[in-house]
Structures are given as C-alpha cells and as structure tokens.
PDB file of N, CA and C in Angstrom:
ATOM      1  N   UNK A   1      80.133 -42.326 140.502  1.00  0.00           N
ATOM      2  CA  UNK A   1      79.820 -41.759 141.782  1.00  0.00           C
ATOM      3  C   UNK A   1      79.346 -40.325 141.579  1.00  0.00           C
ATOM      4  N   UNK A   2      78.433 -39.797 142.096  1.00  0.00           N
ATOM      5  CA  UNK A   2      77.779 -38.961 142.046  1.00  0.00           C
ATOM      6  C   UNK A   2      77.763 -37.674 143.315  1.00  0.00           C
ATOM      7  N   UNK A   3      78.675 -36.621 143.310  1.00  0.00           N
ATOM      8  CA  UNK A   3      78.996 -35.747 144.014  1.00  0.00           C
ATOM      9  C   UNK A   3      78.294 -35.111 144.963  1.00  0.00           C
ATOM     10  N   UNK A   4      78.287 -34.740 146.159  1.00  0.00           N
ATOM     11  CA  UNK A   4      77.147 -33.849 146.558  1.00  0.00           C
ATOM     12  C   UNK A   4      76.825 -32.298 145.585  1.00  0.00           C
ATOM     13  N   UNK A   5      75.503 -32.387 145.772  1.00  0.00           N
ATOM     14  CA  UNK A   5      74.814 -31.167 145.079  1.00  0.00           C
ATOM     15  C   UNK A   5      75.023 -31.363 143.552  1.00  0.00           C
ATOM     16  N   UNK A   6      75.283 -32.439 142.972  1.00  0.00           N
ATOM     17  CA  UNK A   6      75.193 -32.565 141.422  1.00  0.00           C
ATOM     18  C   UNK A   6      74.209 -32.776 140.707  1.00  0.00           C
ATOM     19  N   UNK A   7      74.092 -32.636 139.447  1.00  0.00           N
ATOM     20  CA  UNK A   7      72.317 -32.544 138.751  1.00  0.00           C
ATOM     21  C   UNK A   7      72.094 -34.276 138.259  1.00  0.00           C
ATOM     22  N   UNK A   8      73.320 -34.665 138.441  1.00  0.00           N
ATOM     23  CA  UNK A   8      72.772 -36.463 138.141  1.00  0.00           C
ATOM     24  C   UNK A   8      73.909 -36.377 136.776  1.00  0.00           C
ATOM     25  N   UNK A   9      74.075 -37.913 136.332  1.00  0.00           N
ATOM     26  CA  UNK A   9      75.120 -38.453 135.433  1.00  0.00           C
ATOM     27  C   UNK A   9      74.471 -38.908 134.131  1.00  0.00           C
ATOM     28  N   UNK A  10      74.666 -38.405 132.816  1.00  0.00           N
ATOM     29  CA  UNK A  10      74.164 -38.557 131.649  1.00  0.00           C
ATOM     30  C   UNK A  10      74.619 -40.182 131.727  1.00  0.00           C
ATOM     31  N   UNK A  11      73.317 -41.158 131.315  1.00  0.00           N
ATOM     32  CA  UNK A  11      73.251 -42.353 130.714  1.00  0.00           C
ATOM     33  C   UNK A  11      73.761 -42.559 129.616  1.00  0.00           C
ATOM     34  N   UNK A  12      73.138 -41.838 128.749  1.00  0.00           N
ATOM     35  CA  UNK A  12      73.368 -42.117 127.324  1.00  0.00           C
ATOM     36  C   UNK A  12      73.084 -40.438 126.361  1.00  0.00           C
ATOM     37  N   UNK A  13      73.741 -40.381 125.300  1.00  0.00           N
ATOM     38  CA  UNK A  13      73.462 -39.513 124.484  1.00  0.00           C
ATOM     39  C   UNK A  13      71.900 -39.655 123.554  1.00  0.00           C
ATOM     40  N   UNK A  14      71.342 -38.934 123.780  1.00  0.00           N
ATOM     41  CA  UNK A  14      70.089 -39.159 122.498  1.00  0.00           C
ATOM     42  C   UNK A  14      70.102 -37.796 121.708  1.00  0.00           C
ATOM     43  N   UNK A  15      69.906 -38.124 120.605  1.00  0.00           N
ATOM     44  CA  UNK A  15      70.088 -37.463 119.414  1.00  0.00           C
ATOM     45  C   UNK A  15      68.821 -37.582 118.123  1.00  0.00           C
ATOM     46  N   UNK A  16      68.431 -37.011 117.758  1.00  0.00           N
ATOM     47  CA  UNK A  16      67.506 -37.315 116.813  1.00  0.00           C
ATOM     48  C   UNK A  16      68.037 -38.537 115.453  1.00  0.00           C
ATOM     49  N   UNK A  17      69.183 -38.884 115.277  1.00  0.00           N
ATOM     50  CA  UNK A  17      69.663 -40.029 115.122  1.00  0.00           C
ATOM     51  C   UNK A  17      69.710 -41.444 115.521  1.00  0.00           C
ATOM     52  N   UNK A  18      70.191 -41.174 116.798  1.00  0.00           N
ATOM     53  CA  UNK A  18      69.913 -42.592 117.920  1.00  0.00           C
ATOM     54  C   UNK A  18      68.036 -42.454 118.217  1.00  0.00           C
ATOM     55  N   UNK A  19      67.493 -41.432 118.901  1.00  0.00           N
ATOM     56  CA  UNK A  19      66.342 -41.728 118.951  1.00  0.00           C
ATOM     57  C   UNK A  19      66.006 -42.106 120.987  1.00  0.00           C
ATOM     58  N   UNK A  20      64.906 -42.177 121.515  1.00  0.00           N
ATOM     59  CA  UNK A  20      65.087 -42.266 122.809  1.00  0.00           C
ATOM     60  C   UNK A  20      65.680 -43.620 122.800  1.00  0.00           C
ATOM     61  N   UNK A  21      65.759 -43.467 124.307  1.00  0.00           N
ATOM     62  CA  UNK A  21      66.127 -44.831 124.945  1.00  0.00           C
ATOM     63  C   UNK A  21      65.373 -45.752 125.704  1.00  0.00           C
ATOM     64  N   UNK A  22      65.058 -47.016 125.045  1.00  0.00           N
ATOM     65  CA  UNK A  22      63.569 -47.633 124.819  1.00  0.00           C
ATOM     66  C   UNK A  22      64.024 -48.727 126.139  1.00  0.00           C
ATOM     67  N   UNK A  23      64.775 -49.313 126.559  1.00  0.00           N
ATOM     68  CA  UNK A  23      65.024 -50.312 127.672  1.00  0.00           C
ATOM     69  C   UNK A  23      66.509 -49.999 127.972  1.00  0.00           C
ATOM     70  N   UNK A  24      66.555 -50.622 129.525  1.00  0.00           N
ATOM     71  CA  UNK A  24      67.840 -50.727 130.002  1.00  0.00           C
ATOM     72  C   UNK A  24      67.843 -51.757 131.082  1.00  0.00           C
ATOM     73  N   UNK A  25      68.660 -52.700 130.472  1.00  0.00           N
ATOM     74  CA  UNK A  25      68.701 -54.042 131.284  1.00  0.00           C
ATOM     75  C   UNK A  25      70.599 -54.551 131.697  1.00  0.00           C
ATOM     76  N   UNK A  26      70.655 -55.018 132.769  1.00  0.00           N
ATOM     77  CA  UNK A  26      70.886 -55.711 133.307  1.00  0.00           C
ATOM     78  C   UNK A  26      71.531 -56.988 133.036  1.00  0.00           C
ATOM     79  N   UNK A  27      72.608 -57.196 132.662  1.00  0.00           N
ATOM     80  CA  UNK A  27      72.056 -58.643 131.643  1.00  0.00           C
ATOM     81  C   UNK A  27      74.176 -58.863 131.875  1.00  0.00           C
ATOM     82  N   UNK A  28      74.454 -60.669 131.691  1.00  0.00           N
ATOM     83  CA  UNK A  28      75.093 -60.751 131.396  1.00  0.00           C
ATOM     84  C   UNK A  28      75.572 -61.430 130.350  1.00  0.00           C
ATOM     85  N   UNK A  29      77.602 -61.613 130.063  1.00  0.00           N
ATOM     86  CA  UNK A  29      78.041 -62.113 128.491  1.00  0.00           C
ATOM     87  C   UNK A  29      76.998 -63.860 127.855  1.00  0.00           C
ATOM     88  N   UNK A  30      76.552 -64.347 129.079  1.00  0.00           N
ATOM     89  CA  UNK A  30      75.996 -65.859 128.777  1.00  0.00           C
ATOM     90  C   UNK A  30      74.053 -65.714 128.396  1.00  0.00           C
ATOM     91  N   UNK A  31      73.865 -64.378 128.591  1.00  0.00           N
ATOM     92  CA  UNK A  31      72.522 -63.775 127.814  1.00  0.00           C
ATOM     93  C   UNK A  31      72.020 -63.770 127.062  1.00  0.00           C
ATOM     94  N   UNK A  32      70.994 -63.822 126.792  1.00  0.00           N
ATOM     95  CA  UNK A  32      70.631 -63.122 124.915  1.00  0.00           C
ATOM     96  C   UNK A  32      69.536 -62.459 125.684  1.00  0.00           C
ATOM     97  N   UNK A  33      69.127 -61.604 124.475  1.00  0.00           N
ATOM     98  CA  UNK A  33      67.860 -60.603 124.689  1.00  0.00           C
ATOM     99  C   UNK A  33      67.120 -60.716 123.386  1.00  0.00           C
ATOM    100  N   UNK A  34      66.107 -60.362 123.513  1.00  0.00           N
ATOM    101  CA  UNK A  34      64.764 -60.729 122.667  1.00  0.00           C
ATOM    102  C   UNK A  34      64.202 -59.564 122.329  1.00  0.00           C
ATOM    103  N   UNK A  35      64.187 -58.895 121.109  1.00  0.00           N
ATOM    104  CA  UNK A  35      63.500 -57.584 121.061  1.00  0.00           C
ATOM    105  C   UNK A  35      62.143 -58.047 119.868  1.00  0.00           C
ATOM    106  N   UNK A  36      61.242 -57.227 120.356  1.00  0.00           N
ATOM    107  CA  UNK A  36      59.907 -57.378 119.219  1.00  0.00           C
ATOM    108  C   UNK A  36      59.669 -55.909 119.324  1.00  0.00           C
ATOM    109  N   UNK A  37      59.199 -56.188 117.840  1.00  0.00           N
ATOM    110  CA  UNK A  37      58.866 -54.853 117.336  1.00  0.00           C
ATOM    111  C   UNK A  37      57.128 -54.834 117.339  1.00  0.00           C
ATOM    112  N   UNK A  38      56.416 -53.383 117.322  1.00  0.00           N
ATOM    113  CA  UNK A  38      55.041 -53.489 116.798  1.00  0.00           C
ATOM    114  C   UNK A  38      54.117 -53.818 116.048  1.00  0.00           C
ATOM    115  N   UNK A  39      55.334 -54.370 115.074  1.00  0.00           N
ATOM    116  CA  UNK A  39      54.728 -54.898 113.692  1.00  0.00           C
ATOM    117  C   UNK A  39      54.814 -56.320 114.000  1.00  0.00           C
ATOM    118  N   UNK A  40      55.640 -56.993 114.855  1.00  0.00           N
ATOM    119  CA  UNK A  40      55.427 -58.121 115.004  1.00  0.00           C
ATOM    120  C   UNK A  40      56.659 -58.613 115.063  1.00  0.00           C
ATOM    121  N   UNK A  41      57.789 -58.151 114.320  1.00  0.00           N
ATOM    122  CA  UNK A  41      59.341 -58.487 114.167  1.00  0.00           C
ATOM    123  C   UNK A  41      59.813 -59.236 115.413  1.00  0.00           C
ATOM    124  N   UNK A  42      60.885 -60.710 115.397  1.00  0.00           N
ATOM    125  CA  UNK A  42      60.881 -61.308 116.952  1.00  0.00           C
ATOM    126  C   UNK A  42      62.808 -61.112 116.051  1.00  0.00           C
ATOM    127  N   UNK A  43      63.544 -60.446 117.302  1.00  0.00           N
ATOM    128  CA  UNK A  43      64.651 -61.150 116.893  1.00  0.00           C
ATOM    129  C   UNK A  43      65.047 -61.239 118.372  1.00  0.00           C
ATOM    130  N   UNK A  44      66.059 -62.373 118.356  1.00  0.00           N
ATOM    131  CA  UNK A  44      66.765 -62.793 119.370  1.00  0.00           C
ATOM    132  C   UNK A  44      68.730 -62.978 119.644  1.00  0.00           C
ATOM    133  N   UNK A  45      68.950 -62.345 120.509  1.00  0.00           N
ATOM    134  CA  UNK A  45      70.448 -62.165 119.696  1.00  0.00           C
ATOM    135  C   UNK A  45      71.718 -62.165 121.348  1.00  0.00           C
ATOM    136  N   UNK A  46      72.773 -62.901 120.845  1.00  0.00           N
ATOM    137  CA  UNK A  46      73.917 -62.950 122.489  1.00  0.00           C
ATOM    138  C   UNK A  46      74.069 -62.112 122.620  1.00  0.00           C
ATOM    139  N   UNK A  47      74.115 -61.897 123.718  1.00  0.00           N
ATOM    140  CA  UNK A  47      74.484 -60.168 124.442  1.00  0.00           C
ATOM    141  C   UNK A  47      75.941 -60.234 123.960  1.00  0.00           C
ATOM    142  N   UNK A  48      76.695 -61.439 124.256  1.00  0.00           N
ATOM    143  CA  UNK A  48      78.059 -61.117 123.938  1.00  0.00           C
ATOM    144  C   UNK A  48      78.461 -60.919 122.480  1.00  0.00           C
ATOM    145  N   UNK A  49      77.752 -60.523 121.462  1.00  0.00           N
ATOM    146  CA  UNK A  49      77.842 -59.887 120.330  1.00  0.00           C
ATOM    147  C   UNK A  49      77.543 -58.489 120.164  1.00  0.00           C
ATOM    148  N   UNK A  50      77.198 -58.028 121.513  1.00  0.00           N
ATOM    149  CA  UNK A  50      76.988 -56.710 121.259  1.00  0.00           C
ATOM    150  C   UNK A  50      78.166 -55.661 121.775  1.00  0.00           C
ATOM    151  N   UNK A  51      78.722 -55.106 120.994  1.00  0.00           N
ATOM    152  CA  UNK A  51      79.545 -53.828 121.379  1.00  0.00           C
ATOM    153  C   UNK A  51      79.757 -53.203 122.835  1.00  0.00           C
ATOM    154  N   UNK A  52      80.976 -52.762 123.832  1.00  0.00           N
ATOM    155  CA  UNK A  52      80.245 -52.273 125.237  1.00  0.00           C
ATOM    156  C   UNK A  52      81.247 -51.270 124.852  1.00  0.00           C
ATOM    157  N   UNK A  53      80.469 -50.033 125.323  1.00  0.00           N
ATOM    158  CA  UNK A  53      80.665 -48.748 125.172  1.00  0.00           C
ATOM    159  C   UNK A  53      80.632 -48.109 126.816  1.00  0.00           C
ATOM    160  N   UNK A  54      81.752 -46.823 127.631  1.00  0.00           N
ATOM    161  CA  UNK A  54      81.133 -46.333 128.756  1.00  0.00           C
ATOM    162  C   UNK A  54      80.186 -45.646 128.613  1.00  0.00           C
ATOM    163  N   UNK A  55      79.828 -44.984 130.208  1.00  0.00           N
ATOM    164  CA  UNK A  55      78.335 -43.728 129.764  1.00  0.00           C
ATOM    165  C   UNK A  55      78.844 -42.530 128.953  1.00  0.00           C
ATOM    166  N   UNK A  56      77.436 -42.121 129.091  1.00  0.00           N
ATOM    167  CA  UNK A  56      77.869 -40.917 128.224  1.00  0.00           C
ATOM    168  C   UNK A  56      78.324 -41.211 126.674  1.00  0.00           C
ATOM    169  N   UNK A  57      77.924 -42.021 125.932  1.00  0.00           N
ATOM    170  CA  UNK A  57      77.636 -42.650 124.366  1.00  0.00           C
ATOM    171  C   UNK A  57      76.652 -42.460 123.786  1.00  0.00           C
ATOM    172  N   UNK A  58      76.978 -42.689 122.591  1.00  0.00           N
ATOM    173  CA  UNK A  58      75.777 -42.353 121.602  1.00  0.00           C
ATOM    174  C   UNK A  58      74.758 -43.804 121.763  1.00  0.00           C
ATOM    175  N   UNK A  59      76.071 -45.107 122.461  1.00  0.00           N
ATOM    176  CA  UNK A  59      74.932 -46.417 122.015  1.00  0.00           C
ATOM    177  C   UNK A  59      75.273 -47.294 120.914  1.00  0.00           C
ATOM    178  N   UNK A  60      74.866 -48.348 121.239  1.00  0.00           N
ATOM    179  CA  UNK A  60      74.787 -49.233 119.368  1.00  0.00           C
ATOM    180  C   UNK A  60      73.268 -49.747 119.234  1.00  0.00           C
ATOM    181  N   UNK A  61      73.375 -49.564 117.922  1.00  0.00           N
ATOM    182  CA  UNK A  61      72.328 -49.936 116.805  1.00  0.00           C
ATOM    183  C   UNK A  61      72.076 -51.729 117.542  1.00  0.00           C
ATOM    184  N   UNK A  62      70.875 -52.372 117.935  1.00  0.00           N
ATOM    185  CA  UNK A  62      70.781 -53.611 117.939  1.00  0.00           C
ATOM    186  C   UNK A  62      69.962 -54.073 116.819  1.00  0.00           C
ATOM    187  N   UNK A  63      68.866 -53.107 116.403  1.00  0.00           N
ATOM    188  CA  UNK A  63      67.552 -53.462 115.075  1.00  0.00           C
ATOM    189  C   UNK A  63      67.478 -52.167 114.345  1.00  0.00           C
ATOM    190  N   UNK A  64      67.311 -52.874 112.846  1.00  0.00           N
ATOM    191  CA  UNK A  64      67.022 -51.706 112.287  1.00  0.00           C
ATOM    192  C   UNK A  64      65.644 -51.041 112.032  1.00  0.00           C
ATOM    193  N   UNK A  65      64.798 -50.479 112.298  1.00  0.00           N
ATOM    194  CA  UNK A  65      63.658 -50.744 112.076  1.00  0.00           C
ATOM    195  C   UNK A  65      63.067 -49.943 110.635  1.00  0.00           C
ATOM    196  N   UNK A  66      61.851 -50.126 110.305  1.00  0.00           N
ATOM    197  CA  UNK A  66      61.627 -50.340 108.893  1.00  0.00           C
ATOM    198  C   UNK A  66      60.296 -49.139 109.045  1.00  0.00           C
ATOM    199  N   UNK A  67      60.051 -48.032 108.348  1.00  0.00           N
ATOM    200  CA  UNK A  67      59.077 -47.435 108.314  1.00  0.00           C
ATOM    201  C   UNK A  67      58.750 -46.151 110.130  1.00  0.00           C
ATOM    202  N   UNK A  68      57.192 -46.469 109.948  1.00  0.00           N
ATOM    203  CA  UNK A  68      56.772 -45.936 111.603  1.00  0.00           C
ATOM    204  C   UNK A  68      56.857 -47.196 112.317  1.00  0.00           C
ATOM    205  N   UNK A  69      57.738 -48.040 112.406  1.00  0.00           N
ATOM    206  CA  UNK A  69      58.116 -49.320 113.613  1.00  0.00           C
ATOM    207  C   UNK A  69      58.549 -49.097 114.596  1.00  0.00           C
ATOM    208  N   UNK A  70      58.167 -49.426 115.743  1.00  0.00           N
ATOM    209  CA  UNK A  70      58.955 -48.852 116.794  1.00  0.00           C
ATOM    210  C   UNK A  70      58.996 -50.251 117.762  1.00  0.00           C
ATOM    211  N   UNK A  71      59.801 -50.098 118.442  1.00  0.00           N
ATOM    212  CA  UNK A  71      59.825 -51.468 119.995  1.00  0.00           C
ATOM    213  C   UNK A  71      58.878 -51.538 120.717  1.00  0.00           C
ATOM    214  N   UNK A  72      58.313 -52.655 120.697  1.00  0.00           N
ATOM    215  CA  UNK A  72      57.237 -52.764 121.820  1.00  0.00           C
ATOM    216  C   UNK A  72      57.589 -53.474 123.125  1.00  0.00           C
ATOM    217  N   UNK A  73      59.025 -54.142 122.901  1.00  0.00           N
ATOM    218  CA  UNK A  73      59.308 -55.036 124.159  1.00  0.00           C
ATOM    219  C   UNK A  73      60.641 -55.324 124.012  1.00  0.00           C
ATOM    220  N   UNK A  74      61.442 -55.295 125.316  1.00  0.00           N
ATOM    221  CA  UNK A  74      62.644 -55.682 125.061  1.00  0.00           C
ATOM    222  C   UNK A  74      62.721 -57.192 126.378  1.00  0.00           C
ATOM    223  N   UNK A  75      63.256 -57.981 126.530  1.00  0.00           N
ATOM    224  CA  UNK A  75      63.660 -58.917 127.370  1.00  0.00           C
ATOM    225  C   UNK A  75      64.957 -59.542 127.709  1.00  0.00           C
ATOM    226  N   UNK A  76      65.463 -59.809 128.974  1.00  0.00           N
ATOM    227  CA  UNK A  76      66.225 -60.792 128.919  1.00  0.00           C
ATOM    228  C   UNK A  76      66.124 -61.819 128.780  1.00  0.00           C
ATOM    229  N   UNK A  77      66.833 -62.940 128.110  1.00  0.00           N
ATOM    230  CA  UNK A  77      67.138 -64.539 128.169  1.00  0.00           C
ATOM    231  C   UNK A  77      67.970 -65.109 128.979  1.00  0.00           C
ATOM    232  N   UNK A  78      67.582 -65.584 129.793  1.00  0.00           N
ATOM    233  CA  UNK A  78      68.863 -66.584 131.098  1.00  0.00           C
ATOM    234  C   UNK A  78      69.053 -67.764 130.225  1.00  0.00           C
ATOM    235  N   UNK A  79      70.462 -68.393 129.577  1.00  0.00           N
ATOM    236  CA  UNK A  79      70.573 -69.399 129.606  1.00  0.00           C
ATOM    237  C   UNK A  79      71.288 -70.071 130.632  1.00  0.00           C
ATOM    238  N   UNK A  80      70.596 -71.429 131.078  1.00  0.00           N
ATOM    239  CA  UNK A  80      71.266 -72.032 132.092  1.00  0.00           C
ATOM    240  C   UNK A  80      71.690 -73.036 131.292  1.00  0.00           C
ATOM    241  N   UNK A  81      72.578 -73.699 132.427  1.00  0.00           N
ATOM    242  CA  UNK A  81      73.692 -74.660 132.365  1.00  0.00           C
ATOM    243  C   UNK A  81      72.865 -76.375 132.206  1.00  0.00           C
ATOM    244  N   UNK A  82      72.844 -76.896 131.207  1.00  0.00           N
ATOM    245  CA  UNK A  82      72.448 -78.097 131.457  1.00  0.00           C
ATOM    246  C   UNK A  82      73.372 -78.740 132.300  1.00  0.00           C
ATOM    247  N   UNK A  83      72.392 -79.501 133.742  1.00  0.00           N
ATOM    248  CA  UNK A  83      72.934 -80.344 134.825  1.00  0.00           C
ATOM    249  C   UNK A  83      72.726 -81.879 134.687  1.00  0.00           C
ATOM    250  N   UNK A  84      73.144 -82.543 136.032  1.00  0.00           N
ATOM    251  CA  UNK A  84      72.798 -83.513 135.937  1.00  0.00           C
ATOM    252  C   UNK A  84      71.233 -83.917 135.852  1.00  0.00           C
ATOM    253  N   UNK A  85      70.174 -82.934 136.604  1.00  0.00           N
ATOM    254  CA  UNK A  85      69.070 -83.161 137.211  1.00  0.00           C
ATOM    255  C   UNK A  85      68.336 -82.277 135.981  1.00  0.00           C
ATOM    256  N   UNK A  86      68.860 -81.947 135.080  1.00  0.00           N
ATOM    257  CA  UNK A  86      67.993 -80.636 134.405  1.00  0.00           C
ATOM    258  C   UNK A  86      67.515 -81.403 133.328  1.00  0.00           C
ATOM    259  N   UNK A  87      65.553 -81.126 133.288  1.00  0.00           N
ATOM    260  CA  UNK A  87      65.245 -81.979 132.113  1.00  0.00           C
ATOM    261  C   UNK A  87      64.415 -83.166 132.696  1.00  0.00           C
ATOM    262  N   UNK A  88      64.519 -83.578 133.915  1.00  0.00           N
ATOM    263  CA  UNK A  88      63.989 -84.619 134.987  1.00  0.00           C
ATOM    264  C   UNK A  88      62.959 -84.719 135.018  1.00  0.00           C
ATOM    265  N   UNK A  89      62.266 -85.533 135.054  1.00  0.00           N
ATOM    266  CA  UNK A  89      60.758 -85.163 135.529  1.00  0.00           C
ATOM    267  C   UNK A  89      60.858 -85.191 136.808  1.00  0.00           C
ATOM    268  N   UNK A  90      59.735 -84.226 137.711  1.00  0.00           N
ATOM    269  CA  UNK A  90      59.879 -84.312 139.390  1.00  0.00           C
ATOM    270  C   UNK A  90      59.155 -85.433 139.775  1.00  0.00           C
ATOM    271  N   UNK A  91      60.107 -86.253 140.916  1.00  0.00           N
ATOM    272  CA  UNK A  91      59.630 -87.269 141.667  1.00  0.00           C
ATOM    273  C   UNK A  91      58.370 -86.901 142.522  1.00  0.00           C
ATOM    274  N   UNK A  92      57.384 -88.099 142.973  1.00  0.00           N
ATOM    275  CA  UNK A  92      56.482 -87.284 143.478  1.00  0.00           C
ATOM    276  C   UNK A  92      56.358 -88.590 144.637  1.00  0.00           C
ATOM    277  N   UNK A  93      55.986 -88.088 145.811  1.00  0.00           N
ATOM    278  CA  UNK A  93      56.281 -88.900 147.118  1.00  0.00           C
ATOM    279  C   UNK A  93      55.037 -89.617 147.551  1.00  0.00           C
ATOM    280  N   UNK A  94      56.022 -90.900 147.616  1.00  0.00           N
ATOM    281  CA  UNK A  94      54.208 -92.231 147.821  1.00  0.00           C
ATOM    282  C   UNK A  94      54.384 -92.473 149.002  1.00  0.00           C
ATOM    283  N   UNK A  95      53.192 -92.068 149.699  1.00  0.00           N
ATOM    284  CA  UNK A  95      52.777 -92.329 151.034  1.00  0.00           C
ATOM    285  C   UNK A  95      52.658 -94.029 151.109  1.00  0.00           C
ATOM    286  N   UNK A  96      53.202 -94.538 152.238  1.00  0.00           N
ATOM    287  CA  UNK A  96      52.696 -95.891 152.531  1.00  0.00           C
ATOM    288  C   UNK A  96      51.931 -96.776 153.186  1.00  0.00           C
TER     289      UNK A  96
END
C-alpha cells in the first residue's frame, strides 16, 4: 500500500550484477514460462521451480546467458486441465 504523497515502492533491486528488469508477469504455481534469447536460445521451465522472494530483492537468476545475449521475449504458458470434452473435434450442426 502506498501512502499519500509517497515517491512509489521499489519492485526490485537492480544492480550491475542482476542487470535491468526485462519482464514482469503474472503467472501462476500450474505455469511455465518460456524465455528466448536473441541468439535463438528456447528454454521452457515450471514457475513452481522458481524461488519466491518479497519486493524489494535482488531477484533470481532464471537463464544464464552467454556472451552479448540478451532476452528477446519472455511468455506465459497456461497449462490446462485435460477434460472430458478436451481434444474433441467440434460438432458441426446439420440443417434438415
């Protein structure tokens, strides 16, 4: 919560170590996220393997990157629930 007349609430620490802060998503434990790099790098990984830290952190490491590499994209993954109906082909309605 954010006070009257306050300058705003540090997100995250950046440091010439950590480096900026390239995405911020939304996401929950049944997730994965998808990061690609510029060079082409695809990794894909459960959110619920990743570390949770409050604000005001330095952050965790998700990729290491290799050289001048940098992120070109970050994403979420929804996995859903296989149902009864999931996978179906759609019915399609015959006029008579």
């Amino acid at each position: 919560m954010q006070s009257r007349g306050g300058l705003g609430i540090i997100a995250l620490k950046t440091t010439p170590k950590t480096g900026d802060l390239v995405a911020l998503k939304s996401v929950l434990d049944d997730d994965e996220l998808m990061i690609a790099t510029e060079a082409g790098l695809m990794i894909r990984m459960s959110v619920s393997g990743i570390s949770t830290y409050g604000r005001n952190t330095q952050g965790v490491r998700v990729i290491n990157l290799k050289g001048d590499d940098a992120i070109a994209d970050v994403t979420r993954v929804i996995i859903e629930e296989d149902g009864e109906d999931a996978g179906a082909a759609p019915e399609a309605d015959e006029a008579g």
